[in-house]
PDB file of N, CA and C in Angstrom:
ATOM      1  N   UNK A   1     119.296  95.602 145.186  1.00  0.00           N
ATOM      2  CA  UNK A   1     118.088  94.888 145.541  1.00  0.00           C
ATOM      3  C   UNK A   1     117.038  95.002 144.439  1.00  0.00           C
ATOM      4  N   UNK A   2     116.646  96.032 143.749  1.00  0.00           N
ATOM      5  CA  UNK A   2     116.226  96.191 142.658  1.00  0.00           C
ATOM      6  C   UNK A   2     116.310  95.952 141.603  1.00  0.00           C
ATOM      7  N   UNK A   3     117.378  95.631 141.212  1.00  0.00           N
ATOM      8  CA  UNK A   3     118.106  94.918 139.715  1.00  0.00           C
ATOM      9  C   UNK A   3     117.928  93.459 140.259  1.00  0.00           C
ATOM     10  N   UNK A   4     117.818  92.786 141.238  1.00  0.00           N
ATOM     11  CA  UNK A   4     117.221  91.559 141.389  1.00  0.00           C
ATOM     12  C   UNK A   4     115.908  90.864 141.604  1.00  0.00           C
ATOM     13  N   UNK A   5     115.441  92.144 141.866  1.00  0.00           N
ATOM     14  CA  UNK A   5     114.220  91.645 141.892  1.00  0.00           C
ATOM     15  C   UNK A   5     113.300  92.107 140.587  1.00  0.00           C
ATOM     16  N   UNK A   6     113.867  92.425 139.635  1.00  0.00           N
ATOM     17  CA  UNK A   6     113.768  93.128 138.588  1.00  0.00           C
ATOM     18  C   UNK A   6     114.380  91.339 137.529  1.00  0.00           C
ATOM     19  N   UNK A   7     115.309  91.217 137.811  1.00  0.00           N
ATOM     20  CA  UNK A   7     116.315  90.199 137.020  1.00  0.00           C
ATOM     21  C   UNK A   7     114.925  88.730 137.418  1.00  0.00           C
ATOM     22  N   UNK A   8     114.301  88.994 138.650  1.00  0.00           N
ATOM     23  CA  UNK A   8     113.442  87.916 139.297  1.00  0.00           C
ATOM     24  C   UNK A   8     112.510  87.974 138.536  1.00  0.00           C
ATOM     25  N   UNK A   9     111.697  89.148 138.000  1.00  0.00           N
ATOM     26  CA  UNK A   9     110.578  89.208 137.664  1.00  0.00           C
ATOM     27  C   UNK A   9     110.537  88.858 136.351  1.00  0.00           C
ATOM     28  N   UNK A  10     111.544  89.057 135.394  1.00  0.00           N
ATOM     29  CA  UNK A  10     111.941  88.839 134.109  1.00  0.00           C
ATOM     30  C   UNK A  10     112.150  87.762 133.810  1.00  0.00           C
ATOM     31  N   UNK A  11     112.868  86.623 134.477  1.00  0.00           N
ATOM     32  CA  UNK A  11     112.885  85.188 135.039  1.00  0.00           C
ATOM     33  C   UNK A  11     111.511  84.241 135.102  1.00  0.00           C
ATOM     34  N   UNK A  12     110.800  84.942 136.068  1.00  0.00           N
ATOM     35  CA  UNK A  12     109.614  84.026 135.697  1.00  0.00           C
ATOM     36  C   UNK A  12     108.603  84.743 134.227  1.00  0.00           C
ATOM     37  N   UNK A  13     108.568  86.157 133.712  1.00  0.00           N
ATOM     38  CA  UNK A  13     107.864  86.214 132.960  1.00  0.00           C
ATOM     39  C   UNK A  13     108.081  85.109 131.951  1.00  0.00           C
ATOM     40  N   UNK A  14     109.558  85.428 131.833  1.00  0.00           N
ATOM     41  CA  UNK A  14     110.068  84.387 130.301  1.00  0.00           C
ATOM     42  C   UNK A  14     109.516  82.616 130.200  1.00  0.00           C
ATOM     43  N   UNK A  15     109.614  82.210 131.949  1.00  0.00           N
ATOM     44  CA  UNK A  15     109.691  80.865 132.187  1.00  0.00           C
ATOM     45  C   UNK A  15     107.707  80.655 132.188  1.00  0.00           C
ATOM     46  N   UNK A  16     107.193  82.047 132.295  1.00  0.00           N
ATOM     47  CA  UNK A  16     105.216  81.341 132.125  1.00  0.00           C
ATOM     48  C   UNK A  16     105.238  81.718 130.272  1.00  0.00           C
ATOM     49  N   UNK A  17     106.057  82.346 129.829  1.00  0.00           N
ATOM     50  CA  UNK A  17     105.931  82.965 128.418  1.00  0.00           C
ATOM     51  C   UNK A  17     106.395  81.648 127.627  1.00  0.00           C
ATOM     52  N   UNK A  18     107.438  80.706 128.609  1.00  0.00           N
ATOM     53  CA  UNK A  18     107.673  79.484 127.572  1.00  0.00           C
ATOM     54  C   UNK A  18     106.809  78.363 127.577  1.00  0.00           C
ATOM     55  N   UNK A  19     106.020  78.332 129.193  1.00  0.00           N
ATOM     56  CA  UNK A  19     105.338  77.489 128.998  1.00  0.00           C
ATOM     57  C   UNK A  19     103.901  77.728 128.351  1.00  0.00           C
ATOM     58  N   UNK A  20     103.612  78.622 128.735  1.00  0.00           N
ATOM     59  CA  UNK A  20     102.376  79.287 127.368  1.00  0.00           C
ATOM     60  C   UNK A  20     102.727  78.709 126.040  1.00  0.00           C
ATOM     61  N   UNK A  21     103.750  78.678 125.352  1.00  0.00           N
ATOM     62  CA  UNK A  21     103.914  78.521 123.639  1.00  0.00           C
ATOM     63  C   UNK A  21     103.904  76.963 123.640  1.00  0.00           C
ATOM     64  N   UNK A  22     104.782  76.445 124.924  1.00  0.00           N
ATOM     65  CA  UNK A  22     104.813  75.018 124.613  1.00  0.00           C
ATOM     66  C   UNK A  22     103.369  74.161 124.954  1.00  0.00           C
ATOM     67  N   UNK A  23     102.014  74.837 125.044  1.00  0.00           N
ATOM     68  CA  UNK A  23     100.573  74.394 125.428  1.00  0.00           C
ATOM     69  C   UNK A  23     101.040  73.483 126.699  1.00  0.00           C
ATOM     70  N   UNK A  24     102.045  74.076 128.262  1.00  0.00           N
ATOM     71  CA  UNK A  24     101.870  73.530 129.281  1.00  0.00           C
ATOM     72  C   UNK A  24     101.237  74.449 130.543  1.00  0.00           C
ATOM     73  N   UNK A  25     100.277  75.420 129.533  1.00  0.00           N
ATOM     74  CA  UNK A  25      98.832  76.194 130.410  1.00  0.00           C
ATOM     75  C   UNK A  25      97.848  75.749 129.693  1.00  0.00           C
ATOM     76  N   UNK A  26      97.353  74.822 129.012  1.00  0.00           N
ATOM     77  CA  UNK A  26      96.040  74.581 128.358  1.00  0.00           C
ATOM     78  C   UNK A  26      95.274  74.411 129.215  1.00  0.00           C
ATOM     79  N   UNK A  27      95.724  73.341 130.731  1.00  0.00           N
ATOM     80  CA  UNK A  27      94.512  73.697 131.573  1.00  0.00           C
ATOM     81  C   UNK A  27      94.172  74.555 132.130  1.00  0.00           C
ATOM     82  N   UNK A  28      94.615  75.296 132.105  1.00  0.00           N
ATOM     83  CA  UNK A  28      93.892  76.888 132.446  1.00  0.00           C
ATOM     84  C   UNK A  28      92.869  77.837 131.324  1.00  0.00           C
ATOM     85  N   UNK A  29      93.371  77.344 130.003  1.00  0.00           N
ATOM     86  CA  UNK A  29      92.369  77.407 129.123  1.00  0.00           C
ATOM     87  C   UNK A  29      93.279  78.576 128.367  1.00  0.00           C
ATOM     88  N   UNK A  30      94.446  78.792 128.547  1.00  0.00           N
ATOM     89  CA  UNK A  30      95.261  79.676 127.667  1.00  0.00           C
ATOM     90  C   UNK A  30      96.081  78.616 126.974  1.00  0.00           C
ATOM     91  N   UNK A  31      95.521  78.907 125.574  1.00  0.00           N
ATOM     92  CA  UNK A  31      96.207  77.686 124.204  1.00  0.00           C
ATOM     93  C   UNK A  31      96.742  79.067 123.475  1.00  0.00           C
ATOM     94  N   UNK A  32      98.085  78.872 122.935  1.00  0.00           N
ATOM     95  CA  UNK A  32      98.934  79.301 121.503  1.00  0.00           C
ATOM     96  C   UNK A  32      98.136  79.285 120.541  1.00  0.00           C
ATOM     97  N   UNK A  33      98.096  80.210 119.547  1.00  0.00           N
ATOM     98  CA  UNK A  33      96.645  79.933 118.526  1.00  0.00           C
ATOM     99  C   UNK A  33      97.206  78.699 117.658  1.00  0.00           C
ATOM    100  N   UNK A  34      98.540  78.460 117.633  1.00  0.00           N
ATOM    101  CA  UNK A  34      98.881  77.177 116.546  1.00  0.00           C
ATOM    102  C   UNK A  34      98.607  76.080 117.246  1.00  0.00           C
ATOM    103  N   UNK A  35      98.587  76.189 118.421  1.00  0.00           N
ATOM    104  CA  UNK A  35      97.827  74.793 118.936  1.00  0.00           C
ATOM    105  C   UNK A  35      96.098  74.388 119.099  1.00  0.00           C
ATOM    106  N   UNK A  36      95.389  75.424 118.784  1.00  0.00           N
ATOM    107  CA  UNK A  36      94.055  75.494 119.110  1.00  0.00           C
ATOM    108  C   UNK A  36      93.771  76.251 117.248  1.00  0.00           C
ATOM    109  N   UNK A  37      94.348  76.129 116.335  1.00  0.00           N
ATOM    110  CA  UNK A  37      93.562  76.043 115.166  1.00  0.00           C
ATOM    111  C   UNK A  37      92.532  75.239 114.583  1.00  0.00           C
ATOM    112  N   UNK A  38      92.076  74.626 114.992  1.00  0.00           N
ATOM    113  CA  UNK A  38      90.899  73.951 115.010  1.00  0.00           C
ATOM    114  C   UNK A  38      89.866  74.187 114.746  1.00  0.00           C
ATOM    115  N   UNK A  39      89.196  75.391 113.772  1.00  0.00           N
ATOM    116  CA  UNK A  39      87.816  76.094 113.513  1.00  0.00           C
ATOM    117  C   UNK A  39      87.409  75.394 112.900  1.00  0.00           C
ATOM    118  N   UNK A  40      86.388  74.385 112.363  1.00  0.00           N
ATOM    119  CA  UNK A  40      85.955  73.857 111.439  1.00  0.00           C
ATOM    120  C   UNK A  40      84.448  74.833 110.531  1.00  0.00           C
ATOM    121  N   UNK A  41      84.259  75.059 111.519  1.00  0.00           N
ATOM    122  CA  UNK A  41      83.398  76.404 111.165  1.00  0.00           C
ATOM    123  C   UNK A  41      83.823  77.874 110.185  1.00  0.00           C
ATOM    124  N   UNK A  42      85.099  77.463 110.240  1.00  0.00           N
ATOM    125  CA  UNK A  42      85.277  78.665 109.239  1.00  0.00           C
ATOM    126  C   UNK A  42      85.432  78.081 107.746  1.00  0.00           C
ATOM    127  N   UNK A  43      86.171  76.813 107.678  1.00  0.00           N
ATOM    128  CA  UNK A  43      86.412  75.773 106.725  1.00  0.00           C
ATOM    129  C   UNK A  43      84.503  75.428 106.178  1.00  0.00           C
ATOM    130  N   UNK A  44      83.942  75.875 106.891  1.00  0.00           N
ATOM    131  CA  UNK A  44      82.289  75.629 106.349  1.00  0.00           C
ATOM    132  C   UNK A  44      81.887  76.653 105.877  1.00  0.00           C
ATOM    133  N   UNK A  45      82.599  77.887 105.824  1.00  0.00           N
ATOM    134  CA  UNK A  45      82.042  78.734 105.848  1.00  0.00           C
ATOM    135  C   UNK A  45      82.565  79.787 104.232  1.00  0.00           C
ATOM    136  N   UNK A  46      83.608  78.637 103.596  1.00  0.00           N
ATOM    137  CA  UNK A  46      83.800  78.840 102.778  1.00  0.00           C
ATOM    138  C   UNK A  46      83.375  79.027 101.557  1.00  0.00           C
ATOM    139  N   UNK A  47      83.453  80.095 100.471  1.00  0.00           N
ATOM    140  CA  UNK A  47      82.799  79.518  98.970  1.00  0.00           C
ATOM    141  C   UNK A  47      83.422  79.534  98.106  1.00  0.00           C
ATOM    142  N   UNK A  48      83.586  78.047  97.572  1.00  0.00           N
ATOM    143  CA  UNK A  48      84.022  78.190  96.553  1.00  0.00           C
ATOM    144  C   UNK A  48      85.249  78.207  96.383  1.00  0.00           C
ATOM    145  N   UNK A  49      86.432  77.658  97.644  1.00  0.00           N
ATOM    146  CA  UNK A  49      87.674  78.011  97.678  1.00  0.00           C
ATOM    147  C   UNK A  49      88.362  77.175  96.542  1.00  0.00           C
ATOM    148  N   UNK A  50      88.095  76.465  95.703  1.00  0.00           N
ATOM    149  CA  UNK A  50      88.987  75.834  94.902  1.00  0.00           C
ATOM    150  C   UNK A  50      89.248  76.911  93.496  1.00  0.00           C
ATOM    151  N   UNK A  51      88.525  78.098  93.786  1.00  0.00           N
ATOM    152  CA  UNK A  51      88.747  79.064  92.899  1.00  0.00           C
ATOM    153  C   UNK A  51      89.439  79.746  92.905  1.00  0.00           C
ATOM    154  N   UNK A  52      90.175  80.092  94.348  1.00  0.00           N
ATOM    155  CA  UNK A  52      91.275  80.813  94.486  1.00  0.00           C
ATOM    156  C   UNK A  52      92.599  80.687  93.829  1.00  0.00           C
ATOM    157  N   UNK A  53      92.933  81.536  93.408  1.00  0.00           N
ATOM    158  CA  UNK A  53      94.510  81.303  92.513  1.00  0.00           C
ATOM    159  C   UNK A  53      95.307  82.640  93.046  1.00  0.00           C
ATOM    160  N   UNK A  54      96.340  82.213  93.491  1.00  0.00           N
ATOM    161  CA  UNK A  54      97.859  83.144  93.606  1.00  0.00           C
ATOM    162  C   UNK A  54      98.587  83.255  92.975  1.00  0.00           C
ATOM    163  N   UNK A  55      98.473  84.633  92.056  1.00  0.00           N
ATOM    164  CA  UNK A  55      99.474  84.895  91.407  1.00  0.00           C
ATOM    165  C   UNK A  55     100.114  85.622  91.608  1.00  0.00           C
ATOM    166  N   UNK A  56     101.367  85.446  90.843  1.00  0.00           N
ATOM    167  CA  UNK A  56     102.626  86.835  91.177  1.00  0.00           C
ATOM    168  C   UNK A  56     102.576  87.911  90.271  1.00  0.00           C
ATOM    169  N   UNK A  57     102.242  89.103  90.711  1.00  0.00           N
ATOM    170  CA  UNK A  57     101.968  90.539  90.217  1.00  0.00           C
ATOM    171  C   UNK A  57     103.617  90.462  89.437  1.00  0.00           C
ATOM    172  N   UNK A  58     103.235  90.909  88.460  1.00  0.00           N
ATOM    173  CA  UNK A  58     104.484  90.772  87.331  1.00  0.00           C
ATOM    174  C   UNK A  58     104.841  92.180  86.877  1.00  0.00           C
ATOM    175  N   UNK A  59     103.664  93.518  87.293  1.00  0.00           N
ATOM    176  CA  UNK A  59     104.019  94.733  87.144  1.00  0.00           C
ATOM    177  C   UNK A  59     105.108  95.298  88.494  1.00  0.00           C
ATOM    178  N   UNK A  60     105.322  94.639  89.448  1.00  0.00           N
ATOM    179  CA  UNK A  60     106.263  94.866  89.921  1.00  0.00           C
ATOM    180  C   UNK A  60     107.711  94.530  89.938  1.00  0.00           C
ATOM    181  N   UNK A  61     108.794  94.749  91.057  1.00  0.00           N
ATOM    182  CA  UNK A  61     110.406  94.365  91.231  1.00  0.00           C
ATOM    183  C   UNK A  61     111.044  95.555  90.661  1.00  0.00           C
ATOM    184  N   UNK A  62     112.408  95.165  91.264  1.00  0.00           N
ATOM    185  CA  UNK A  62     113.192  96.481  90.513  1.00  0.00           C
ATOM    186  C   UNK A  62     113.912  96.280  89.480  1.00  0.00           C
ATOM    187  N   UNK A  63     113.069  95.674  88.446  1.00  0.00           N
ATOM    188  CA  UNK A  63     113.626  96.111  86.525  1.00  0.00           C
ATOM    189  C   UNK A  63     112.028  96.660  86.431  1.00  0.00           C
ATOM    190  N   UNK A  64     111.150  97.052  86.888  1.00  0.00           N
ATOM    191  CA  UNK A  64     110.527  97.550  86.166  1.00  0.00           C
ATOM    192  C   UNK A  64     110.159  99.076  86.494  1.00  0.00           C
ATOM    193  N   UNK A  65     109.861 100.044  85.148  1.00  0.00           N
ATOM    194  CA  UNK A  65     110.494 101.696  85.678  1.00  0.00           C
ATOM    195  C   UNK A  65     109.108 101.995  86.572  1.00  0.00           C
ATOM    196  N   UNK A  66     109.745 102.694  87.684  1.00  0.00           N
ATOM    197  CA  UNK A  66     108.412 103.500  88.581  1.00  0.00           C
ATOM    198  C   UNK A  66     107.856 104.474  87.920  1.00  0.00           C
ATOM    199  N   UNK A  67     107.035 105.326  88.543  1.00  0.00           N
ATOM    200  CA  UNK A  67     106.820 106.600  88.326  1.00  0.00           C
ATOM    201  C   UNK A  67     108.070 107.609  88.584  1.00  0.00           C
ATOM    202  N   UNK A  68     108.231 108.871  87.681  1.00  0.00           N
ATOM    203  CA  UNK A  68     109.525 109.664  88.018  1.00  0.00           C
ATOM    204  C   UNK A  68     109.121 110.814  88.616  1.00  0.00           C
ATOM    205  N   UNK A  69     109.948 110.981  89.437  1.00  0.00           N
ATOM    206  CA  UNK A  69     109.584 112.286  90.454  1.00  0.00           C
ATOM    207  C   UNK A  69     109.204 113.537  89.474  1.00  0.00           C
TER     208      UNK A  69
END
């Protein structure tokens, strides 16, 4: 009786856990953050982002020697 109602409870967590991701609780006001990215306020809040550059750290990987014990 316990392993089923156990197997029950696990059942619906998964089945509100799928509809949560697929945004079919938005009216309740619980959104997936990839569906509610929408800040425009942070995009304002930027400076200067065309300055940013990513580069690849070139003092690392394994050809180059570590420190030795």
């Amino acid at each position: 009786m316990r392993l089923r109602v156990l197997v029950a409870l696990l059942l619906l967590a998964n089945l509100i856990y799928f509809a949560w991701a697929r945004g079919g609780l938005a009216m309740f006001g619980t959104v997936p953050a990839r569906l509610s990215q929408s800040e425009p306020e942070r995009l304002t809040q930027q400076i200067r982002p065309q300055l940013l550059q990513i580069r690849k750290d070139e003092g690392t990987g394994p050809s180059s020697p570590g420190p030795k014990p």
